[in-house]
Protein backbone atom coordinates (compact mmCIF):
# COMPACT_ATOMS: atom_id res chain seq x y z
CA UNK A 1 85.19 102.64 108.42
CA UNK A 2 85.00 106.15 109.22
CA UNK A 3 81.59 107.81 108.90
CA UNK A 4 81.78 111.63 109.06
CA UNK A 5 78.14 113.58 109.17
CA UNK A 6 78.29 117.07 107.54
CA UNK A 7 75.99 119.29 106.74
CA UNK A 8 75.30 120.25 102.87
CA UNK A 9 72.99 123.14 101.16
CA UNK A 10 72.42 123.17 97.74
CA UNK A 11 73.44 125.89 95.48
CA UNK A 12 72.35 127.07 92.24
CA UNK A 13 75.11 129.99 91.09
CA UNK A 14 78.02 128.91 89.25
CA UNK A 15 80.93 130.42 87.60
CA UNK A 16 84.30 131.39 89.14
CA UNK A 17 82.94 134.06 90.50
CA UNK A 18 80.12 132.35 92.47
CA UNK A 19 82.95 129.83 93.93
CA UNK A 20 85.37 132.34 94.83
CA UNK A 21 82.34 134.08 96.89
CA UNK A 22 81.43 130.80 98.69
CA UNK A 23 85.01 130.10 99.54
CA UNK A 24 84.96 133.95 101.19
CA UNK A 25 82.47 132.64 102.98
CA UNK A 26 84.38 129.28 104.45
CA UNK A 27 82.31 126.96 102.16
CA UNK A 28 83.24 124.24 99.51
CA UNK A 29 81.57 123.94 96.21
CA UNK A 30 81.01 120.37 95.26
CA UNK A 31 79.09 118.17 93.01
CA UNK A 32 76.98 115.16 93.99
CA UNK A 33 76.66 112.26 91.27
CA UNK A 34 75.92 108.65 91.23
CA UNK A 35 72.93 106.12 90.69
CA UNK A 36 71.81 107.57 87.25
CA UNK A 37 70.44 110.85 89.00
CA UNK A 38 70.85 114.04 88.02
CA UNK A 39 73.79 115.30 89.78
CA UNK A 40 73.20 117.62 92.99
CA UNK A 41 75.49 121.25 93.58
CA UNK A 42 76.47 121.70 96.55
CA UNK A 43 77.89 124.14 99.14
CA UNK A 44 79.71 122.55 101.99
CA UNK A 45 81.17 123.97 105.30
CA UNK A 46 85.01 124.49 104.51
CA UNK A 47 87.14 123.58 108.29
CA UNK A 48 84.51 120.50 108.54
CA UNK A 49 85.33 119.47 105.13
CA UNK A 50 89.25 119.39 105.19
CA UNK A 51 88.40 117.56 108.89
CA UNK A 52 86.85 114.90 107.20
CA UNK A 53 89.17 114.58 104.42
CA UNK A 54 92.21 113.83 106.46
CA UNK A 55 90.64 109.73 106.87
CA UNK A 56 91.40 108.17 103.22
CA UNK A 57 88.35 106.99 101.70
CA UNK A 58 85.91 108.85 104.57
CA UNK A 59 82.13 108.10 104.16
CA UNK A 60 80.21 111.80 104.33
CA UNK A 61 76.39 111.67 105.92
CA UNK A 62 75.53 114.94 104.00
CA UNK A 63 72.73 116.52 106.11
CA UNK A 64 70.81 117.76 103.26
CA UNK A 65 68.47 119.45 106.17
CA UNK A 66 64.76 117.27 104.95
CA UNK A 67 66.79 114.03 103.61
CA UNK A 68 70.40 112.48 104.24
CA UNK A 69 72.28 111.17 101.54
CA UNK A 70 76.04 108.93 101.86
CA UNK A 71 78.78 109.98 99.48
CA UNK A 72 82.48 109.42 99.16
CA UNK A 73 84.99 111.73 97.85
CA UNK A 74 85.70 110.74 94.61
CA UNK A 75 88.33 113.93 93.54
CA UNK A 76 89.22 116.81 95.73
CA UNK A 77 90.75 119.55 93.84
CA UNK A 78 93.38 121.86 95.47
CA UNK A 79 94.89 125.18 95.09
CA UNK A 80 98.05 124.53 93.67
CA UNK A 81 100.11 127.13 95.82
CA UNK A 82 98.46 127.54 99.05
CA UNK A 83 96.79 123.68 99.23
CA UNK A 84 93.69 124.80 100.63
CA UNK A 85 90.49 122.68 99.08
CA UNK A 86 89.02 124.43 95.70
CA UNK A 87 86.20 121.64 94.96
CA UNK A 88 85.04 118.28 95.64
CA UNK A 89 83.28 115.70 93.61
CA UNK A 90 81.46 113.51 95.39
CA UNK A 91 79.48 109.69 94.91
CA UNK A 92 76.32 108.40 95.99
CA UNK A 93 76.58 105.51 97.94
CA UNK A 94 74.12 103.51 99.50
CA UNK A 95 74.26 101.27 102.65
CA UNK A 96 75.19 97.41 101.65
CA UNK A 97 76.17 98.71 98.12
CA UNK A 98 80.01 97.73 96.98
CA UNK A 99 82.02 99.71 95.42
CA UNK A 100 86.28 100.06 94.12
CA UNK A 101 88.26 102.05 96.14
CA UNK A 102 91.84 102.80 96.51
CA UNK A 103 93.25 102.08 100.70
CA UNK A 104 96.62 103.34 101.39
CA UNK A 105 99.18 99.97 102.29
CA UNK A 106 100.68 100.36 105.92
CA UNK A 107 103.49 98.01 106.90
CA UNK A 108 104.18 96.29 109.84
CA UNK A 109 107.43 94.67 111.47
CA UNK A 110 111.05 95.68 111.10
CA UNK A 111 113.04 95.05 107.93
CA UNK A 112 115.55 92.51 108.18
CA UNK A 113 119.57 93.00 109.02
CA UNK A 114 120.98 94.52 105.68
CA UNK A 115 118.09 94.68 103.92
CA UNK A 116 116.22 98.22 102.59
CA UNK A 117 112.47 97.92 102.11
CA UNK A 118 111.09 99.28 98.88
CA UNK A 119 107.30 100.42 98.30
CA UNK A 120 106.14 99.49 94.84
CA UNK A 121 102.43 99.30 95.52
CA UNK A 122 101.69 102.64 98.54
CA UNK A 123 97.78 101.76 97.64
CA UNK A 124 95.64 98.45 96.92
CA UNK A 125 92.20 98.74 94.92
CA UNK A 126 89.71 96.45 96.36
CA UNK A 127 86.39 95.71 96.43
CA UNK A 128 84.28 96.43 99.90
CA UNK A 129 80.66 97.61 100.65
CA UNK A 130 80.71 101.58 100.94
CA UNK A 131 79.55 101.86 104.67
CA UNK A 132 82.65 99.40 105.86
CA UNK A 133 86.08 100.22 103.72
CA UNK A 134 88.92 100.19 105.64
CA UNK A 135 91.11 103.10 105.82
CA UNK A 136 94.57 101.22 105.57
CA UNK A 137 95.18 97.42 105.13
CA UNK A 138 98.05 95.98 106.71
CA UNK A 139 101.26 94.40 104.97
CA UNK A 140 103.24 92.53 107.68
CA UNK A 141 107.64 92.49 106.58
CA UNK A 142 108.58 90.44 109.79
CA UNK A 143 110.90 87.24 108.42
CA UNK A 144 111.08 88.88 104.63
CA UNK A 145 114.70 87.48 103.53
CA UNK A 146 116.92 90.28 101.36
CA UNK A 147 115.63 89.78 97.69
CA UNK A 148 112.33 88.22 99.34
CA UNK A 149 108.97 90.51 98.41
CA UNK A 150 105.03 90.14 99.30
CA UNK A 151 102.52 89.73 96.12
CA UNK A 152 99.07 91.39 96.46
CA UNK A 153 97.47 88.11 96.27
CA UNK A 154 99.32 87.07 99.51
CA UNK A 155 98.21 90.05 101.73
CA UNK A 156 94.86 89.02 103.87
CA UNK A 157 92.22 91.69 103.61
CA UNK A 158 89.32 92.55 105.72
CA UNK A 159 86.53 90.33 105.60
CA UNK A 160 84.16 90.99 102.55
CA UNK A 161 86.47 92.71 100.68
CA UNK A 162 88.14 91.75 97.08
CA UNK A 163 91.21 92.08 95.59
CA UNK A 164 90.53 94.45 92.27
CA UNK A 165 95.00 94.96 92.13
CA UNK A 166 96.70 92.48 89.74
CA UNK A 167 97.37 89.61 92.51
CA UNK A 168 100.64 89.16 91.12
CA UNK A 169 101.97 92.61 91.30
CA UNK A 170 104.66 93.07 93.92
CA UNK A 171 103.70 95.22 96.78
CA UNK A 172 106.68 95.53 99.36
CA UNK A 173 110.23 94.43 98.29
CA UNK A 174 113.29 94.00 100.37
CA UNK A 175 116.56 94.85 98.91
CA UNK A 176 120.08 94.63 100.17
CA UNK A 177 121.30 97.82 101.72
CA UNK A 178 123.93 99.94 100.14
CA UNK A 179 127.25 99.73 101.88
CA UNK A 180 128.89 102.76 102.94
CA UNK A 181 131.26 103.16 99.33
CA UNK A 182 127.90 102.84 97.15
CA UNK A 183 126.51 105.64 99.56
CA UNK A 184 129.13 107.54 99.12
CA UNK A 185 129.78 106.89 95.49
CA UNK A 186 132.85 107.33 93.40
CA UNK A 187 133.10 110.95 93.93
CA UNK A 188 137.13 110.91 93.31
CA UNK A 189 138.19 112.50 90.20
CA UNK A 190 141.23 111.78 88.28
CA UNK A 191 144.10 114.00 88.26
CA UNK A 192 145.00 116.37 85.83
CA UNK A 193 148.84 115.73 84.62
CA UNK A 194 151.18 118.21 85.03
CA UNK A 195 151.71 120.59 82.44
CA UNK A 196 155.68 121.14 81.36
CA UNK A 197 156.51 124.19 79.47
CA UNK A 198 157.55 123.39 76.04
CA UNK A 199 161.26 124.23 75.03
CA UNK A 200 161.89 126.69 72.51
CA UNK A 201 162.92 125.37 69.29
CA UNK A 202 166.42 126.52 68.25
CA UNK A 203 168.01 125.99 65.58
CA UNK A 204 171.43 126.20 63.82
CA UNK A 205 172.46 128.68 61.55
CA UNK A 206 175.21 127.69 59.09
């Protein structure tokens, strides 16, 4: 688990306006929320922030400056055109406590001879305490037959963590590989027949 300290001032103008001046300044607004307290606005330092966001599921030590407080990022809201970060909601955790989170699937091995691996689960929700999620879980192909798959239920997860995903849903799936005409596909087209010129009716005068 990945535990990221950065530091946090809070903030008490709003608006568009008030965001669009903090990101001038290279800060982040975000909002702090969890435990039944009243939720916390916050300013936090922008390059540090998108840092820190890279690790999926990343705990954040805010330095509130006279107290520390652990959150994780529950959205992260981007510009649409340019990507860079806009806002950031973030939870209260506490050390010990559990909470659901999603951790990207990573596979390992090579796919077998003829086969194509397929992705139907990229993430797995589980249940882990907040200071030790991991940041990927592992999903081992070696020996998977064509037509052969791995269930959620059969992947091992860290220790003290839960399975939250429906244990029957299929995560990886190994199909048969195209061969080179279904790659190709039927791209022929049938041929036009000739056109003939139609005689010219004549006919017979009496």
């Amino acid at each position: 688990m990945s535990e990221v300290r950065i530091s946090a001032e809070p903030r008490d103008k709003f608006g568009k306006g008030a965001a669009r001046q903090l990101r001038r300044d290279g800060k982040i607004p975000a909002v702090l929320y969890g435990h039944q307290e009243e939720a916390v606005h916050l300013a936090l330092p922008e390059h540090e922030l998108f840092l820190a966001l890279k690790t999926p599921n990343v705990l954040l030590n805010l330095d509130l400056g006279n107290r520390q407080q652990l959150a994780l990022p529950k959205a992260v809201q981007k510009d649409p055109v340019r990507r860079t970060i806009e806002h950031v909601d973030l939870l209260l955790v506490r050390r010990g406590e559990k909470v659901t989170v999603e951790v990207p699937v990573v596979t390992v091995g090579d796919v077998v001879a003829g086969g194509l691996l397929e992705h139907t689960l990229t993430a797995l929700s589980i249940e882990a305490e907040a200071t030790n999620i991991p940041g990927s879980i592992e999903v081992s192909i070696e020996g998977i037959e064509v037509g052969g798959h791995v269930l959620a239920k059969e992947i091992t997860l860290p220790r003290g963590a839960v399975l939250v995903t429906d244990p029957e849903h299929v995560v990886v799936h190994v199909l048969p590989s195209p061969t080179a005409e279904q790659m190709a596909g039927d791209t022929g087209e049938a041929e036009a027949p000739e056109a003939t010129a139609a005689e010219p009716e004549t006919t017979e005068e009496g």
